[in-house]
Protein backbone atom coordinates (compact mmCIF):
# COMPACT_ATOMS: atom_id res chain seq x y z
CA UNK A 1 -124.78 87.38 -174.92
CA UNK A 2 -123.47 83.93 -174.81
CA UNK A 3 -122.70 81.89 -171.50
CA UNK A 4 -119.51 81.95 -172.44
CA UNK A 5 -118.75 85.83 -173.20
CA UNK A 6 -120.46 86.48 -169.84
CA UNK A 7 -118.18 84.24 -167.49
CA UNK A 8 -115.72 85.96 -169.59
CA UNK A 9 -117.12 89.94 -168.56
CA UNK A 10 -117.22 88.16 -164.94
CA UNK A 11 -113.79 87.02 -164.63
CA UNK A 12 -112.44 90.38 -165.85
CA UNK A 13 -114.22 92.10 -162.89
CA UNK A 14 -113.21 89.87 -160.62
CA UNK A 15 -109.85 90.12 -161.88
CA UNK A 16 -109.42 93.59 -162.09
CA UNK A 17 -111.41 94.52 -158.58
CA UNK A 18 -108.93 91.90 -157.23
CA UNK A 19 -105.28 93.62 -158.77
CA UNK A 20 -107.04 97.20 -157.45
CA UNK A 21 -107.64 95.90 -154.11
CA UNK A 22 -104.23 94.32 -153.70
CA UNK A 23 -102.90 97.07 -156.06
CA UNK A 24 -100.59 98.47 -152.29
CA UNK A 25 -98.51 95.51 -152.46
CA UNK A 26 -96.55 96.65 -155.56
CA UNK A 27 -96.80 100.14 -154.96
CA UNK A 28 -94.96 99.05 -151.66
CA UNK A 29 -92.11 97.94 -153.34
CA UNK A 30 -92.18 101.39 -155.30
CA UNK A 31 -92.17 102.96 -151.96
CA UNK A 32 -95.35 105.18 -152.93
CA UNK A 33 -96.59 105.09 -149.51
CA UNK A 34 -98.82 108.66 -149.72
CA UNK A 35 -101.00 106.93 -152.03
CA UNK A 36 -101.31 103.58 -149.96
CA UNK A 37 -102.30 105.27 -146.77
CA UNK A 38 -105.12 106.38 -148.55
CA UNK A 39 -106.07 102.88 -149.88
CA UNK A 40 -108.46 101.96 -147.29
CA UNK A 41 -110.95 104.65 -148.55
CA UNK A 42 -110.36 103.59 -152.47
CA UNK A 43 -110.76 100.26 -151.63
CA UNK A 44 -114.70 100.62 -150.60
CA UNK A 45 -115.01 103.02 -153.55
CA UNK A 46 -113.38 100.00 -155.74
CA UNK A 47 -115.86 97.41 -153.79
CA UNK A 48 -118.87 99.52 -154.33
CA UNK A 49 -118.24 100.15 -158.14
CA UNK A 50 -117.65 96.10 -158.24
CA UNK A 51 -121.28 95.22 -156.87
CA UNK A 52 -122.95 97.99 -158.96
CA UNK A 53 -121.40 96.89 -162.13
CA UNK A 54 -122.42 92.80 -160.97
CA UNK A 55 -125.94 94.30 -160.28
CA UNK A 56 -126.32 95.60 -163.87
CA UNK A 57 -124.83 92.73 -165.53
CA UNK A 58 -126.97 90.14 -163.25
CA UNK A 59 -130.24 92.21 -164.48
CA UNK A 60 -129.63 92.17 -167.65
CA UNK A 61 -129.40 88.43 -168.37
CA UNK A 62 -130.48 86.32 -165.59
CA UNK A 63 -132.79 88.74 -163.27
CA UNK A 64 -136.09 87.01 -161.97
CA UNK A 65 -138.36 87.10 -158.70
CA UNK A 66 -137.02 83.20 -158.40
CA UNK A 67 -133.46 84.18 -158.50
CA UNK A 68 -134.05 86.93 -156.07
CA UNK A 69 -135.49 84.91 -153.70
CA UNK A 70 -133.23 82.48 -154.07
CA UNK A 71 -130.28 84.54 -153.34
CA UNK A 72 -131.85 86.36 -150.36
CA UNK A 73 -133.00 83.25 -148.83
CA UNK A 74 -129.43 81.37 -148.91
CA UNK A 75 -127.43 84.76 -148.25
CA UNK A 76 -129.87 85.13 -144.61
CA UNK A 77 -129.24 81.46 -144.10
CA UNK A 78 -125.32 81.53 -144.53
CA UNK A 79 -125.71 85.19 -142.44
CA UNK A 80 -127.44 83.33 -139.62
CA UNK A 81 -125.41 80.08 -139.84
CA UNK A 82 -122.31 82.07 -139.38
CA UNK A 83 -123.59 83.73 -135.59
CA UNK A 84 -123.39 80.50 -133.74
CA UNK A 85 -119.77 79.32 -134.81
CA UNK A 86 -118.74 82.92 -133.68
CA UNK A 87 -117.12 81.99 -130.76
CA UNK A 88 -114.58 79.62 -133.38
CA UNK A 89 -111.81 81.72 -134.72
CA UNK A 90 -112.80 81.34 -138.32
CA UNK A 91 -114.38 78.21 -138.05
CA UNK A 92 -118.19 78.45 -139.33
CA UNK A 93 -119.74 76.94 -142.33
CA UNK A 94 -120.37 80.17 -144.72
CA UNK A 95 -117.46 79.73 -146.69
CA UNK A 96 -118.49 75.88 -147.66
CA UNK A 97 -122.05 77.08 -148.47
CA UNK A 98 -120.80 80.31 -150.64
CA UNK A 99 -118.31 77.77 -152.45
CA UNK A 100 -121.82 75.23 -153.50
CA UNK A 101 -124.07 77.87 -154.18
CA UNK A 102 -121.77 79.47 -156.69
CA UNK A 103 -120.99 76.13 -158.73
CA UNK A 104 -124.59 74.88 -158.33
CA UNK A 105 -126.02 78.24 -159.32
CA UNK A 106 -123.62 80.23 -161.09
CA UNK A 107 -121.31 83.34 -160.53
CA UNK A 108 -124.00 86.01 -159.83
CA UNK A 109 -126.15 84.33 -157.22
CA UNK A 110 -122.31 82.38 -155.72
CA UNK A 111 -120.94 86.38 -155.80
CA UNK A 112 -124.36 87.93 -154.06
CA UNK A 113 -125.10 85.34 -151.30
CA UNK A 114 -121.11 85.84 -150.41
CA UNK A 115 -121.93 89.64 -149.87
CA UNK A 116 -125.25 89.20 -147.90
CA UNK A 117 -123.34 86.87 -145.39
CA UNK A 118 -121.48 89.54 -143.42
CA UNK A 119 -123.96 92.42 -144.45
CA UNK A 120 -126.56 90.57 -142.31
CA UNK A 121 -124.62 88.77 -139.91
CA UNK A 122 -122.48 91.40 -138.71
CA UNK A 123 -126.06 93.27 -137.50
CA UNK A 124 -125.49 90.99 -134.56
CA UNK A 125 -121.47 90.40 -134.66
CA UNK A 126 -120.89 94.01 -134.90
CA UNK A 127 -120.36 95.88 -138.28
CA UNK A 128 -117.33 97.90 -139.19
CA UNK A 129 -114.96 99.54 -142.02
CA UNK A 130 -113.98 95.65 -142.04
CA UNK A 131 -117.57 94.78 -143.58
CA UNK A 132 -117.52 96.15 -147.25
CA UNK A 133 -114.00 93.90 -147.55
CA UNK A 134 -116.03 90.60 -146.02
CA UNK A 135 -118.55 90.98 -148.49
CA UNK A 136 -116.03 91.59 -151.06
CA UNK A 137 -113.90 88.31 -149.78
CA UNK A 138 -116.81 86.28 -149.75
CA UNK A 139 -118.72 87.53 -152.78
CA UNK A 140 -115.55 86.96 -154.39
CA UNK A 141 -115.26 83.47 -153.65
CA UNK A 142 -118.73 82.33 -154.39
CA UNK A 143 -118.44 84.40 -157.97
CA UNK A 144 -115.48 82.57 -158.38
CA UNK A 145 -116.30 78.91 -157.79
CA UNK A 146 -119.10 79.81 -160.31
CA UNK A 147 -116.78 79.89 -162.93
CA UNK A 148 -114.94 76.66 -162.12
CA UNK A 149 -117.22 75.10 -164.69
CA UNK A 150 -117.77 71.86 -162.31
CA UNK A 151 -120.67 69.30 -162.93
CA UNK A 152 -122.48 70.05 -159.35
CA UNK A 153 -123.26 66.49 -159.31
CA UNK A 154 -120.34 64.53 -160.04
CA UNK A 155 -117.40 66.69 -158.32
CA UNK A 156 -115.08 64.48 -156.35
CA UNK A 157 -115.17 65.23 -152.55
CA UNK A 158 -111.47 65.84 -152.19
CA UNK A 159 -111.48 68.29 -154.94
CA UNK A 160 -114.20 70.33 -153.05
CA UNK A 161 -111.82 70.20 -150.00
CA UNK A 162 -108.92 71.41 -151.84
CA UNK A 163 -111.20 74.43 -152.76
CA UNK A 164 -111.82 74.87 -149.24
CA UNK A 165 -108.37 75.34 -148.26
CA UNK A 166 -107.55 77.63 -150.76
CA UNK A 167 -110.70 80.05 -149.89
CA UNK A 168 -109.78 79.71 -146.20
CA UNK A 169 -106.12 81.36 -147.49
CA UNK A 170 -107.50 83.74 -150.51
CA UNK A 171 -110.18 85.12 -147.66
CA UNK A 172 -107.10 86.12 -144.94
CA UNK A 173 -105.14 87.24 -147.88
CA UNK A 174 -107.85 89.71 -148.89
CA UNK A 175 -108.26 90.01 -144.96
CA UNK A 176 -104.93 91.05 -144.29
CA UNK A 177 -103.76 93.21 -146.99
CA UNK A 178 -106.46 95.34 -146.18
CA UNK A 179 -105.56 95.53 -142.52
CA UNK A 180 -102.06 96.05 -143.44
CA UNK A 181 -102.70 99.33 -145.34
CA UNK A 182 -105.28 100.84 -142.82
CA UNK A 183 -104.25 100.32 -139.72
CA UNK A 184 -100.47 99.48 -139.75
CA UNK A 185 -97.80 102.57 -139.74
CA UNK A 186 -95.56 102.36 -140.89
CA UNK A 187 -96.52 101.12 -144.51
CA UNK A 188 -94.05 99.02 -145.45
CA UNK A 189 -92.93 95.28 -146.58
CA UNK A 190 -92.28 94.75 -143.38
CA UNK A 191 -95.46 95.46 -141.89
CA UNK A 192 -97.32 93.21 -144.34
CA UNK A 193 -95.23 90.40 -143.54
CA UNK A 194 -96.38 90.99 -139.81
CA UNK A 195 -99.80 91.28 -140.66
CA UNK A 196 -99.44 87.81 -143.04
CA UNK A 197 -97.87 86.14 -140.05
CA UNK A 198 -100.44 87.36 -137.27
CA UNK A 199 -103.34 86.35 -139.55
CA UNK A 200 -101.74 83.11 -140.47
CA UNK A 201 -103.57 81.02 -137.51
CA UNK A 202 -106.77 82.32 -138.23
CA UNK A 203 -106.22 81.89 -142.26
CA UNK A 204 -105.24 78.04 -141.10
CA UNK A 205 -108.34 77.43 -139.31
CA UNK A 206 -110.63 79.01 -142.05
CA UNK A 207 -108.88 76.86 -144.30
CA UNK A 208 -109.46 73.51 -142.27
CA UNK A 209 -112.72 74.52 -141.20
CA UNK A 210 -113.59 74.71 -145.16
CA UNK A 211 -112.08 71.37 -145.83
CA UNK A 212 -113.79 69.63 -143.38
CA UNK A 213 -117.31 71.06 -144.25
CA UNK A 214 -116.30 70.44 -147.56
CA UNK A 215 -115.32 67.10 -147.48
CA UNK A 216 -117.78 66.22 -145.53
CA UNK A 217 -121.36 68.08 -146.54
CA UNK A 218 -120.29 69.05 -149.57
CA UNK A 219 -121.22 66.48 -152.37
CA UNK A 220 -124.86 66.17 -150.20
CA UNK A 221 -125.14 70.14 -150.46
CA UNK A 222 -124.73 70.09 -153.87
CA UNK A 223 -127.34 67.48 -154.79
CA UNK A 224 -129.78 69.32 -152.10
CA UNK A 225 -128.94 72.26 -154.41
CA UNK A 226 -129.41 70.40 -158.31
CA UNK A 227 -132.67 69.18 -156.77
CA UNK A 228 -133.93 72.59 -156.31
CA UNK A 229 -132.65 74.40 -159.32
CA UNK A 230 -134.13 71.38 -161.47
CA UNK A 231 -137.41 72.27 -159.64
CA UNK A 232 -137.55 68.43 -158.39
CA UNK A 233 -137.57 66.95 -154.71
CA UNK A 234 -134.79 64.63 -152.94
CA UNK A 235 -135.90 61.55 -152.35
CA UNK A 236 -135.66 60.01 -148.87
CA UNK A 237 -133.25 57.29 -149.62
C-alpha cells in the first residue's frame, strides 16, 4: 500500500469517527432527541471500533518492537507530564507533545501516544466515562497533525502555534459536545450553546497554553525528535 493511499484510509477514519461522534448536533436540529440521549453509550462503541480498526491498519504496515517502544515510552511521558500542570485549568504540555510526535513520526504513533496520555494519567487524576473521549480528542489530534505533511525540520514556529490554538478549540469542541449529550437535559440547541459557553474559558486556556509551548519548544522538540527517528544524536551546540 502506498504512503499515500494509507494517509488516505487514515483520514477517512478520522473523518468519519469524527461526523459519528458529533453526529447529535444535526440530529438536534431534527429534534430526534430519543436517539441522542443514548449517544453517550454509542459514542465509546464508535471510539472503541476507531482504535481497533487503527490497531489493524498500524500492524499491517508499520508494526515493529522500535515503534512500540517508541510509542509507549512518549505516551507514559506525555501521561506523566500532564499530572503536575493539573492544578492549571487546561494548561499542561500534552497537547504540544501529541501535535510533534504526530508530524515527526506519523499518524499512527501521533494517534496512539494521544490515547495513552489520559489512559495513564488519569490512574492518578481520576478516570471516568470522560476518559475513552480524552483519548479519542487527543489521539485525534496527534493522528491528525500526522497528516499535515510538514517537513519536521523546517516548520515555521508561528505556524506550530497556530496549530496549537486550534487543538486547544477542536479538544473542548470534542469535550463539550460530548458533555452536552450525556449529562445535559434537556437535549436541545440550547443546551449546547450553554455547554460551548461554559467550556469556552477552559477551551481558551488549552488553546494559549498550546501556543505558547508551541511557539516556544516546539521547533527544538521536533529536531530532538528527527534526531532520534534518523537514529543519530543532537549535538551539544
Amino acid at each position: 500500500m502506498s504512503k499515500k493511499s494509507n494517509k488516505l484510509i487514515l483520514f477517512l477514519i478520522f473523518s468519519l469517527s469524527f461526523l459519528l461522534i458529533v453526529l447529535p448536533l444535526p440530529l438536534a436540529f431534527l429534534g430526534v432527541n430519543p436517539l441522542i440521549e443514548k449517544w453517550g453509550l454509542i459514542s465509546t462503541i464508535i471510539i472503541a471500533i476507531t482504535i481497533i480498526s487503527l490497531i489493524i491498519d498500524f500492524k499491517n504496515h508499520c508494526l515493529n518492537s522500535r515503534i512500540i517502544s517508541l510509542t509507549i515510552a512518549l505516551g507514559a511521558l506525555t501521561a506523566l507530564l500532564r499530572i503536575p500542570f493539573a492544578p492549571l485549568p487546561n494548561v499542561n504540555p500534552c497537547t504540544y507533545l501529541i501535535i510533534c510526535s504526530g508530524i515527526a513520526f506519523g499518524s499512527h504513533i501521533g494517534f496512539f501516544i494521544g490515547a495513552l496520555t489520559p489512559l495513564i494519567s488519569n490512574f492518578i487524576l481520576g478516570h471516568g466515562p470522560w476518559t475513552p473521549l480524552q483519548m479519542y480528542a487527543w489521539g485525534l489530534i496527534g493522528g491528525l497533525a500526522g497528516l499535515l505533511n510538514f517537513n519536521s525540520s523546517k516548520i515555521f514556529r508561528w505556524k506550530l502555534g497556530f496549530i496549537g490554538v486550534i487543538a486547544g478549540y477542536f479538544y473542548g469542541f470534542i469535550m463539550n459536545i460530548w458533555f452536552w449529550y450525556s449529562y445535559l437535559y434537556p437535549i436541545t440547541l440550547t443546551t449546547f450553546i450553554i455547554a460551548e459557553i461554559q467550556g469556552l474559558p477552559f477551551d481558551t486556556l488549552h488553546a494559549i497554553g498550546n501556543f505558547a509551548f508551541l511557539t516556544i519548544l516546539g521547533n527544538k522538540t521536533l529536531r530532538v525528535f528527527s534526531f532520534f527517528k534518523e537514529g543519530k544524536l543532537p549535538s551539544r551546540s
